[in-house]
PDB file of N, CA and C in Angstrom:
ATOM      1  N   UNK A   1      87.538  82.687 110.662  1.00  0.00           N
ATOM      2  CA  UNK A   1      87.841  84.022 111.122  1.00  0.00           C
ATOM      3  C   UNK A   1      89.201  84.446 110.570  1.00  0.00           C
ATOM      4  N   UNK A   2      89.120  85.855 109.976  1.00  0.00           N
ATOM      5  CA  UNK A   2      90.781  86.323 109.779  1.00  0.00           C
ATOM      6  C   UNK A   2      91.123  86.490 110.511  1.00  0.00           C
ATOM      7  N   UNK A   3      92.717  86.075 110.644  1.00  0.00           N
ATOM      8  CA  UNK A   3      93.708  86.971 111.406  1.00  0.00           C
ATOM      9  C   UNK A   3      94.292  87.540 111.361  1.00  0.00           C
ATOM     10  N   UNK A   4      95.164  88.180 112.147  1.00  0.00           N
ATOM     11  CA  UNK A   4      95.648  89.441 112.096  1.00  0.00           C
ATOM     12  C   UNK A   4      96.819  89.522 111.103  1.00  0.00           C
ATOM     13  N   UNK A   5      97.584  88.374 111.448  1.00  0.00           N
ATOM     14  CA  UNK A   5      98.754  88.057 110.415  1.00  0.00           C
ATOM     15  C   UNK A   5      98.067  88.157 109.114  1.00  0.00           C
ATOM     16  N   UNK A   6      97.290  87.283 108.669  1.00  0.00           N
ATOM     17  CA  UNK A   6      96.754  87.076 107.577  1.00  0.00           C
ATOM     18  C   UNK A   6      96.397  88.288 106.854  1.00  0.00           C
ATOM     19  N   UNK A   7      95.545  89.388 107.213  1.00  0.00           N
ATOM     20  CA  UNK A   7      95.740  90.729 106.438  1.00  0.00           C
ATOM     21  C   UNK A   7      97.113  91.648 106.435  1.00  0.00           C
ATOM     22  N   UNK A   8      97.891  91.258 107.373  1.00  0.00           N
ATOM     23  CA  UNK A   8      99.719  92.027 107.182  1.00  0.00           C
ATOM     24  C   UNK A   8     100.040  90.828 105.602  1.00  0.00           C
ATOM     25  N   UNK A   9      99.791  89.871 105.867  1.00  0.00           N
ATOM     26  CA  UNK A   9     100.269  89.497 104.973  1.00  0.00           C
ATOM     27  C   UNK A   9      99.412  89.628 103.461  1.00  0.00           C
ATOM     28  N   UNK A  10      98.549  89.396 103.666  1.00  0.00           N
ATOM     29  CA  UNK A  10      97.969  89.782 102.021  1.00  0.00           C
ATOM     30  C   UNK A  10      97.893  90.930 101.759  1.00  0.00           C
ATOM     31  N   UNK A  11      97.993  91.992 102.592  1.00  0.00           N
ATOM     32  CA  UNK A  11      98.239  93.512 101.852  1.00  0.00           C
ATOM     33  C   UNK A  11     100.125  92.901 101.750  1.00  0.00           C
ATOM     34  N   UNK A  12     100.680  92.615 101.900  1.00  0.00           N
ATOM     35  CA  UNK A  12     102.085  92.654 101.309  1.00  0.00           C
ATOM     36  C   UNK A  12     101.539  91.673  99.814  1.00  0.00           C
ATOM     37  N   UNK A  13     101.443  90.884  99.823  1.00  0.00           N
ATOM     38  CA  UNK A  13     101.235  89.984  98.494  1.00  0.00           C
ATOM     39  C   UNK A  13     100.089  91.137  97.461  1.00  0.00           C
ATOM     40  N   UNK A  14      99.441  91.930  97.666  1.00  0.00           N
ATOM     41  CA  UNK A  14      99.046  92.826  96.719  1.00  0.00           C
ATOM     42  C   UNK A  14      99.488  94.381  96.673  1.00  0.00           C
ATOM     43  N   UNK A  15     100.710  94.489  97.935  1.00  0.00           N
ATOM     44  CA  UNK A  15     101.595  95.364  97.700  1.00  0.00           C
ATOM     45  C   UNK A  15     101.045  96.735  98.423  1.00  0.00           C
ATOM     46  N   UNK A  16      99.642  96.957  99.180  1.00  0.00           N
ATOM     47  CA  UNK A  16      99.218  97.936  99.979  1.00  0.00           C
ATOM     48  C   UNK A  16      99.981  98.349 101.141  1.00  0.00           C
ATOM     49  N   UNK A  17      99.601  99.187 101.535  1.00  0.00           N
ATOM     50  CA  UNK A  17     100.202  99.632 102.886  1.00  0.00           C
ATOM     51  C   UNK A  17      98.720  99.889 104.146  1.00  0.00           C
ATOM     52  N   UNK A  18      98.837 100.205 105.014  1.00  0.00           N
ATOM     53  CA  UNK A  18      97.671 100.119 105.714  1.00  0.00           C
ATOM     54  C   UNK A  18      97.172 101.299 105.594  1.00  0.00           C
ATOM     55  N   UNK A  19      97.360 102.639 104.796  1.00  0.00           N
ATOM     56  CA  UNK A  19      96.930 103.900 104.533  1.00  0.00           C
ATOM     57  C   UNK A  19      96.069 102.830 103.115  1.00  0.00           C
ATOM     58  N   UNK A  20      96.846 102.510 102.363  1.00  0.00           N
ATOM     59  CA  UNK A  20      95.591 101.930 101.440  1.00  0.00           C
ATOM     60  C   UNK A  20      94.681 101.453 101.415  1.00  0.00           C
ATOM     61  N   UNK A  21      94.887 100.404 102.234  1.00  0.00           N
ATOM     62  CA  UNK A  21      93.788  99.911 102.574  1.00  0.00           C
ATOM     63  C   UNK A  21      92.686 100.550 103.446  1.00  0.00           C
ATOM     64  N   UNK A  22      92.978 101.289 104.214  1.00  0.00           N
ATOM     65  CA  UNK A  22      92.185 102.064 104.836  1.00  0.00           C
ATOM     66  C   UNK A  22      91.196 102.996 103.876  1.00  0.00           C
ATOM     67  N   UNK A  23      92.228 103.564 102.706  1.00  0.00           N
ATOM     68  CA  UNK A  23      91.243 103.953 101.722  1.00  0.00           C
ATOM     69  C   UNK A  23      90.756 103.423 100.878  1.00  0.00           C
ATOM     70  N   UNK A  24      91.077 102.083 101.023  1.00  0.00           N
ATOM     71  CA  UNK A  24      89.890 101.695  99.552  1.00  0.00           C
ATOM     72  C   UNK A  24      88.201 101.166 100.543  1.00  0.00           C
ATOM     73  N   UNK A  25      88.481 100.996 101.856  1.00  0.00           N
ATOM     74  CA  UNK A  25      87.267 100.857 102.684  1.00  0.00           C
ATOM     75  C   UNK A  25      86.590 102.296 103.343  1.00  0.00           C
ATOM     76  N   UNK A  26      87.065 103.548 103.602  1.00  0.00           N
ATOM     77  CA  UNK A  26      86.965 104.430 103.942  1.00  0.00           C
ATOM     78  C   UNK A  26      86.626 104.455 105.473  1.00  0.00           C
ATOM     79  N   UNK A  27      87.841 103.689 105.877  1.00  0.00           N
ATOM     80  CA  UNK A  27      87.879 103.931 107.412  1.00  0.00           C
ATOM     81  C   UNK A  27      89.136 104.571 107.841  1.00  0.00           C
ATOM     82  N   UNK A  28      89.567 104.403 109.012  1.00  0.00           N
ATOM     83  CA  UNK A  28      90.739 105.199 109.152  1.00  0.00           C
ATOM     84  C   UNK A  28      91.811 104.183 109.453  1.00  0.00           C
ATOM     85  N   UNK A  29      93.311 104.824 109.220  1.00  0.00           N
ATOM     86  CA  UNK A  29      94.369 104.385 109.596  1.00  0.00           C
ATOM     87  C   UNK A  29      94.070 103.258 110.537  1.00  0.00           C
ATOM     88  N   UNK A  30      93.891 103.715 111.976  1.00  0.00           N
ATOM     89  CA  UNK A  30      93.967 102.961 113.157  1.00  0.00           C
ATOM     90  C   UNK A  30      93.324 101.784 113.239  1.00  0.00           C
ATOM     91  N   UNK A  31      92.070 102.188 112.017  1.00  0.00           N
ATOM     92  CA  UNK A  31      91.132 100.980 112.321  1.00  0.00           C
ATOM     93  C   UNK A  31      91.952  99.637 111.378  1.00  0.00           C
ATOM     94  N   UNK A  32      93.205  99.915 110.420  1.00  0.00           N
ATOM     95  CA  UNK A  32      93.484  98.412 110.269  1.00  0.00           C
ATOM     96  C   UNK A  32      94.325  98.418 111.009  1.00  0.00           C
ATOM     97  N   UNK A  33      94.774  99.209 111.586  1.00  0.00           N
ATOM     98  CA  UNK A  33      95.972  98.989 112.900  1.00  0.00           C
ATOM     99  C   UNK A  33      95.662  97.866 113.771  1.00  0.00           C
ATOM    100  N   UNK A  34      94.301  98.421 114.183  1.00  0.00           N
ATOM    101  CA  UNK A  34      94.233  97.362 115.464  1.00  0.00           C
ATOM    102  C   UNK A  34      93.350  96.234 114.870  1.00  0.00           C
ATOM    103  N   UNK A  35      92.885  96.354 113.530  1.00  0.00           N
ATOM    104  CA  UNK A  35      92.375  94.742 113.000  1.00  0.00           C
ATOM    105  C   UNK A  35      93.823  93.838 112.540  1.00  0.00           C
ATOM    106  N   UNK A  36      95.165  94.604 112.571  1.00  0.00           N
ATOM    107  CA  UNK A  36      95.979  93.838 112.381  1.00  0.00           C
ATOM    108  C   UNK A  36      96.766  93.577 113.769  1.00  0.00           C
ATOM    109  N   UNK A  37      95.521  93.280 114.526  1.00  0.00           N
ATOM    110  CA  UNK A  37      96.335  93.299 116.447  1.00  0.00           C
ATOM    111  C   UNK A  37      97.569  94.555 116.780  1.00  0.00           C
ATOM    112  N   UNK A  38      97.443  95.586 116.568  1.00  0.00           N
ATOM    113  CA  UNK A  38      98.326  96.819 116.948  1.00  0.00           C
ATOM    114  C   UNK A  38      97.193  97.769 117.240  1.00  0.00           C
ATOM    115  N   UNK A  39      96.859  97.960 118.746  1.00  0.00           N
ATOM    116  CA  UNK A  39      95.955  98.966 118.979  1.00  0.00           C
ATOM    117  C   UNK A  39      94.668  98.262 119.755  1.00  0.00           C
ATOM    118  N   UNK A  40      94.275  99.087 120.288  1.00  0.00           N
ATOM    119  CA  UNK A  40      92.934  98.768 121.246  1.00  0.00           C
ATOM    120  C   UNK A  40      92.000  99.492 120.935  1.00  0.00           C
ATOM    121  N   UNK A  41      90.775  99.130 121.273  1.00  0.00           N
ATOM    122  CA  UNK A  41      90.332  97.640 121.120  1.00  0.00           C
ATOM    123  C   UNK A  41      90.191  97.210 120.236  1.00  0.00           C
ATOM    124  N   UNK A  42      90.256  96.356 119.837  1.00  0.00           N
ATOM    125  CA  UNK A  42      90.528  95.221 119.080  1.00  0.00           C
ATOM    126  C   UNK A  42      88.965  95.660 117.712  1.00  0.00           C
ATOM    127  N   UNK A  43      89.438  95.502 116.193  1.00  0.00           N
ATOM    128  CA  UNK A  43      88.209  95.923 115.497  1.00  0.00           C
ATOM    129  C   UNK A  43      87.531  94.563 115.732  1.00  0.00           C
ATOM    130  N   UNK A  44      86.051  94.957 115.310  1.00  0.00           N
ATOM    131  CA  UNK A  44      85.088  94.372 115.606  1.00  0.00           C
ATOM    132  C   UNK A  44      84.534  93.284 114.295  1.00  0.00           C
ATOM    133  N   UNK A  45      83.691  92.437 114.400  1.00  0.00           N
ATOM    134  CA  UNK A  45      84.129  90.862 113.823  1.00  0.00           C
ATOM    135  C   UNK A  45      83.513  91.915 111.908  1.00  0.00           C
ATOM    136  N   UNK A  46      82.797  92.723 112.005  1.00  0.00           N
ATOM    137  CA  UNK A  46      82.034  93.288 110.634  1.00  0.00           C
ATOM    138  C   UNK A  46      83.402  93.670 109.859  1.00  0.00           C
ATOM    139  N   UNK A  47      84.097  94.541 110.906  1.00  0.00           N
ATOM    140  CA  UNK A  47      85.576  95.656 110.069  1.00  0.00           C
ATOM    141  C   UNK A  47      86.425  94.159 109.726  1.00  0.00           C
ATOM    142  N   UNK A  48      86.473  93.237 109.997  1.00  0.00           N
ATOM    143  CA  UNK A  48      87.227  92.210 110.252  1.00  0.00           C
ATOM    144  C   UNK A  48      87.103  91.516 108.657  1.00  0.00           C
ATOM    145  N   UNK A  49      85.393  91.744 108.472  1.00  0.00           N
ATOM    146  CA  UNK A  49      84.504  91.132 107.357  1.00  0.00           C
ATOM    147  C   UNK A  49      84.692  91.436 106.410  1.00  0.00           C
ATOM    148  N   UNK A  50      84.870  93.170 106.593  1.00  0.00           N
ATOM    149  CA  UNK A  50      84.992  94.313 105.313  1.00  0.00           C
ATOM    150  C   UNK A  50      86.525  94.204 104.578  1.00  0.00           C
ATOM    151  N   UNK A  51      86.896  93.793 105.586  1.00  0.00           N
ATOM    152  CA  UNK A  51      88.626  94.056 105.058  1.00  0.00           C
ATOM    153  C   UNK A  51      89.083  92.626 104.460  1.00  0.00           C
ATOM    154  N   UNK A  52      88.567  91.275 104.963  1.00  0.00           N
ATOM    155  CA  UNK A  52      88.413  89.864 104.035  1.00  0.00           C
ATOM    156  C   UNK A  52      87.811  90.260 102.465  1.00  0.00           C
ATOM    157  N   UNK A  53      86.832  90.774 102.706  1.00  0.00           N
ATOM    158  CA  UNK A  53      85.979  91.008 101.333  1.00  0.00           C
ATOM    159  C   UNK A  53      86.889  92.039 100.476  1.00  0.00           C
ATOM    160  N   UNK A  54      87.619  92.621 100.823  1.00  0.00           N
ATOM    161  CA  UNK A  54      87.866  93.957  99.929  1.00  0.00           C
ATOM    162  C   UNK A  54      89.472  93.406  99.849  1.00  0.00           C
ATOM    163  N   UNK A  55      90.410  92.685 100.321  1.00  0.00           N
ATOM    164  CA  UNK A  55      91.645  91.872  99.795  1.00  0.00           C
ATOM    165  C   UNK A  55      90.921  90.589  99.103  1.00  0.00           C
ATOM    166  N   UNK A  56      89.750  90.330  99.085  1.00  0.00           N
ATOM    167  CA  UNK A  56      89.504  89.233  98.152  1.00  0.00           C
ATOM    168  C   UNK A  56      89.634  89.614  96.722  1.00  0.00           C
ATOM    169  N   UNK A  57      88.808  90.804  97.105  1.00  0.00           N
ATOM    170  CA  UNK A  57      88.080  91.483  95.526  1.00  0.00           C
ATOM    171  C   UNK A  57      89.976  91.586  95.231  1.00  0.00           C
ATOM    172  N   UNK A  58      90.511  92.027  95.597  1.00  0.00           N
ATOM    173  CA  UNK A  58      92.392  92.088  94.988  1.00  0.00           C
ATOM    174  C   UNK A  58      93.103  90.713  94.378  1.00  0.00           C
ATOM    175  N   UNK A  59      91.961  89.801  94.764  1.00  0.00           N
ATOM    176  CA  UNK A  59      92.847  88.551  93.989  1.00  0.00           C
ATOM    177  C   UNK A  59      93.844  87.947  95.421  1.00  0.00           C
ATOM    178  N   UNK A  60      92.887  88.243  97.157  1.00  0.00           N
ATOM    179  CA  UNK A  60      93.858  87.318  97.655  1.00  0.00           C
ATOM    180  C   UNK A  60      92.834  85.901  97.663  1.00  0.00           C
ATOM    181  N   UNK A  61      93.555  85.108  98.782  1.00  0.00           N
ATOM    182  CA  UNK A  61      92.885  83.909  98.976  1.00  0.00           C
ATOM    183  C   UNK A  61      93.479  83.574 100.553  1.00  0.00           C
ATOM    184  N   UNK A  62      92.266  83.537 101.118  1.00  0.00           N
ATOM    185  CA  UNK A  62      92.500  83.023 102.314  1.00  0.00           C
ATOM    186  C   UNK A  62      92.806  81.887 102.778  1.00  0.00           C
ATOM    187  N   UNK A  63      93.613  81.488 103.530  1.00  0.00           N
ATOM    188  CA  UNK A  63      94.073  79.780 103.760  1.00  0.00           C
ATOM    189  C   UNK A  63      93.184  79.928 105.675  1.00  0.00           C
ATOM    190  N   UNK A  64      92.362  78.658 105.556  1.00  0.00           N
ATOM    191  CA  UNK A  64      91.821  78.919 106.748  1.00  0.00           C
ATOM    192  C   UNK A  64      92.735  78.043 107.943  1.00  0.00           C
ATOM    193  N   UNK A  65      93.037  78.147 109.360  1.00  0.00           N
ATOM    194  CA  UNK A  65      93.519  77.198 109.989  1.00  0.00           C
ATOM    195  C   UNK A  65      93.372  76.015 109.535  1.00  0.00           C
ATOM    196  N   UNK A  66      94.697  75.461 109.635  1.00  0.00           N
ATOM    197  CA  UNK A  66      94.894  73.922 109.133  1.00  0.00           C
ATOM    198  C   UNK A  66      96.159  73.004 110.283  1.00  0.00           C
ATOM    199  N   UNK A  67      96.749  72.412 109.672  1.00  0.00           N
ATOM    200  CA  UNK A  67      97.998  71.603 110.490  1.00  0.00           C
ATOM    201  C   UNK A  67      99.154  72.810 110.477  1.00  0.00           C
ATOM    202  N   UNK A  68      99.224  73.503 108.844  1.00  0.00           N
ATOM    203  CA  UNK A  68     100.022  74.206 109.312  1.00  0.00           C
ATOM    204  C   UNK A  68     100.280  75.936 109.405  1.00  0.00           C
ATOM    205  N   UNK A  69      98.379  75.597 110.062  1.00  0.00           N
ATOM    206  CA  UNK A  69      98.183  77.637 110.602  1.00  0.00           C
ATOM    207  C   UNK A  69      97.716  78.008 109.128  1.00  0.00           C
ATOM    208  N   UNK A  70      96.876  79.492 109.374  1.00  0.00           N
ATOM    209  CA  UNK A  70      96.510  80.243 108.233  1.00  0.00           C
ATOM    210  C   UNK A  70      97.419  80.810 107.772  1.00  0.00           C
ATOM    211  N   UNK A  71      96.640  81.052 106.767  1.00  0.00           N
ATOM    212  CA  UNK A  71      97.897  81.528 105.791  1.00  0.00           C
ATOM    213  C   UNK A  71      96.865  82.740 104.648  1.00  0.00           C
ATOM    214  N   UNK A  72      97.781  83.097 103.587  1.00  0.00           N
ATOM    215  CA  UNK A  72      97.114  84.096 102.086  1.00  0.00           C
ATOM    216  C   UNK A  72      97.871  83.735 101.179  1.00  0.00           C
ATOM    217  N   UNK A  73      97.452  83.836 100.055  1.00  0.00           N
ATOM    218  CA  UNK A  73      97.558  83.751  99.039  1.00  0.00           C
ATOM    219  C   UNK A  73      97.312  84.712  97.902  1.00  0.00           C
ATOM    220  N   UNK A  74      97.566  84.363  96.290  1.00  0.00           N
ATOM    221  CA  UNK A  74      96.993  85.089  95.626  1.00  0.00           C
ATOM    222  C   UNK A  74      96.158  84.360  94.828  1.00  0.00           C
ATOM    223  N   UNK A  75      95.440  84.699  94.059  1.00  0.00           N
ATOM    224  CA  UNK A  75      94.909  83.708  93.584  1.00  0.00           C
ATOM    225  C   UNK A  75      95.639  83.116  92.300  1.00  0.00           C
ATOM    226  N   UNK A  76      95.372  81.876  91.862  1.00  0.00           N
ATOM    227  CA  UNK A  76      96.643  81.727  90.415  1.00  0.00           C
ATOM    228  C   UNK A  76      95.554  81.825  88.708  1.00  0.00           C
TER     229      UNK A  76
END
């Protein structure tokens, strides 16, 4: 599962802001607001899905829980 950190942080490592990202999925502002835990209720596990898939396609890389927590990447 992503977390919330984990998309603040890989839109910084490909340099978006959450208006961007919002438009390259065509949802709104709020909705990465509160997939990045800011806002209620909480997005739902699909918007969660859409927004993994569409910082992938950018060249991130997800680090899944480990010893030391998730993490992103880029890819090398």
């Amino acid at each position: 599962m992503t977390e919330a950190a984990q998309i603040r942080a890989a839109r910084a490592l490909i340099g978006w802001s959450q208006k961007d990202l919002a438009e390259a999925l065509g949802v709104s502002t709020m909705t990465i607001k509160r997939a990045e835990g800011s806002g209620k209720p909480a997005a739902p596990p699909e918007t969660l899905g859409a927004i993994r898939t569409r910082l992938e396609a950018e060249g991130v890389v997800f680090i899944d829980r480990n010893g030391g927590g998730p993490g992103a990447r880029l890819k090398a």
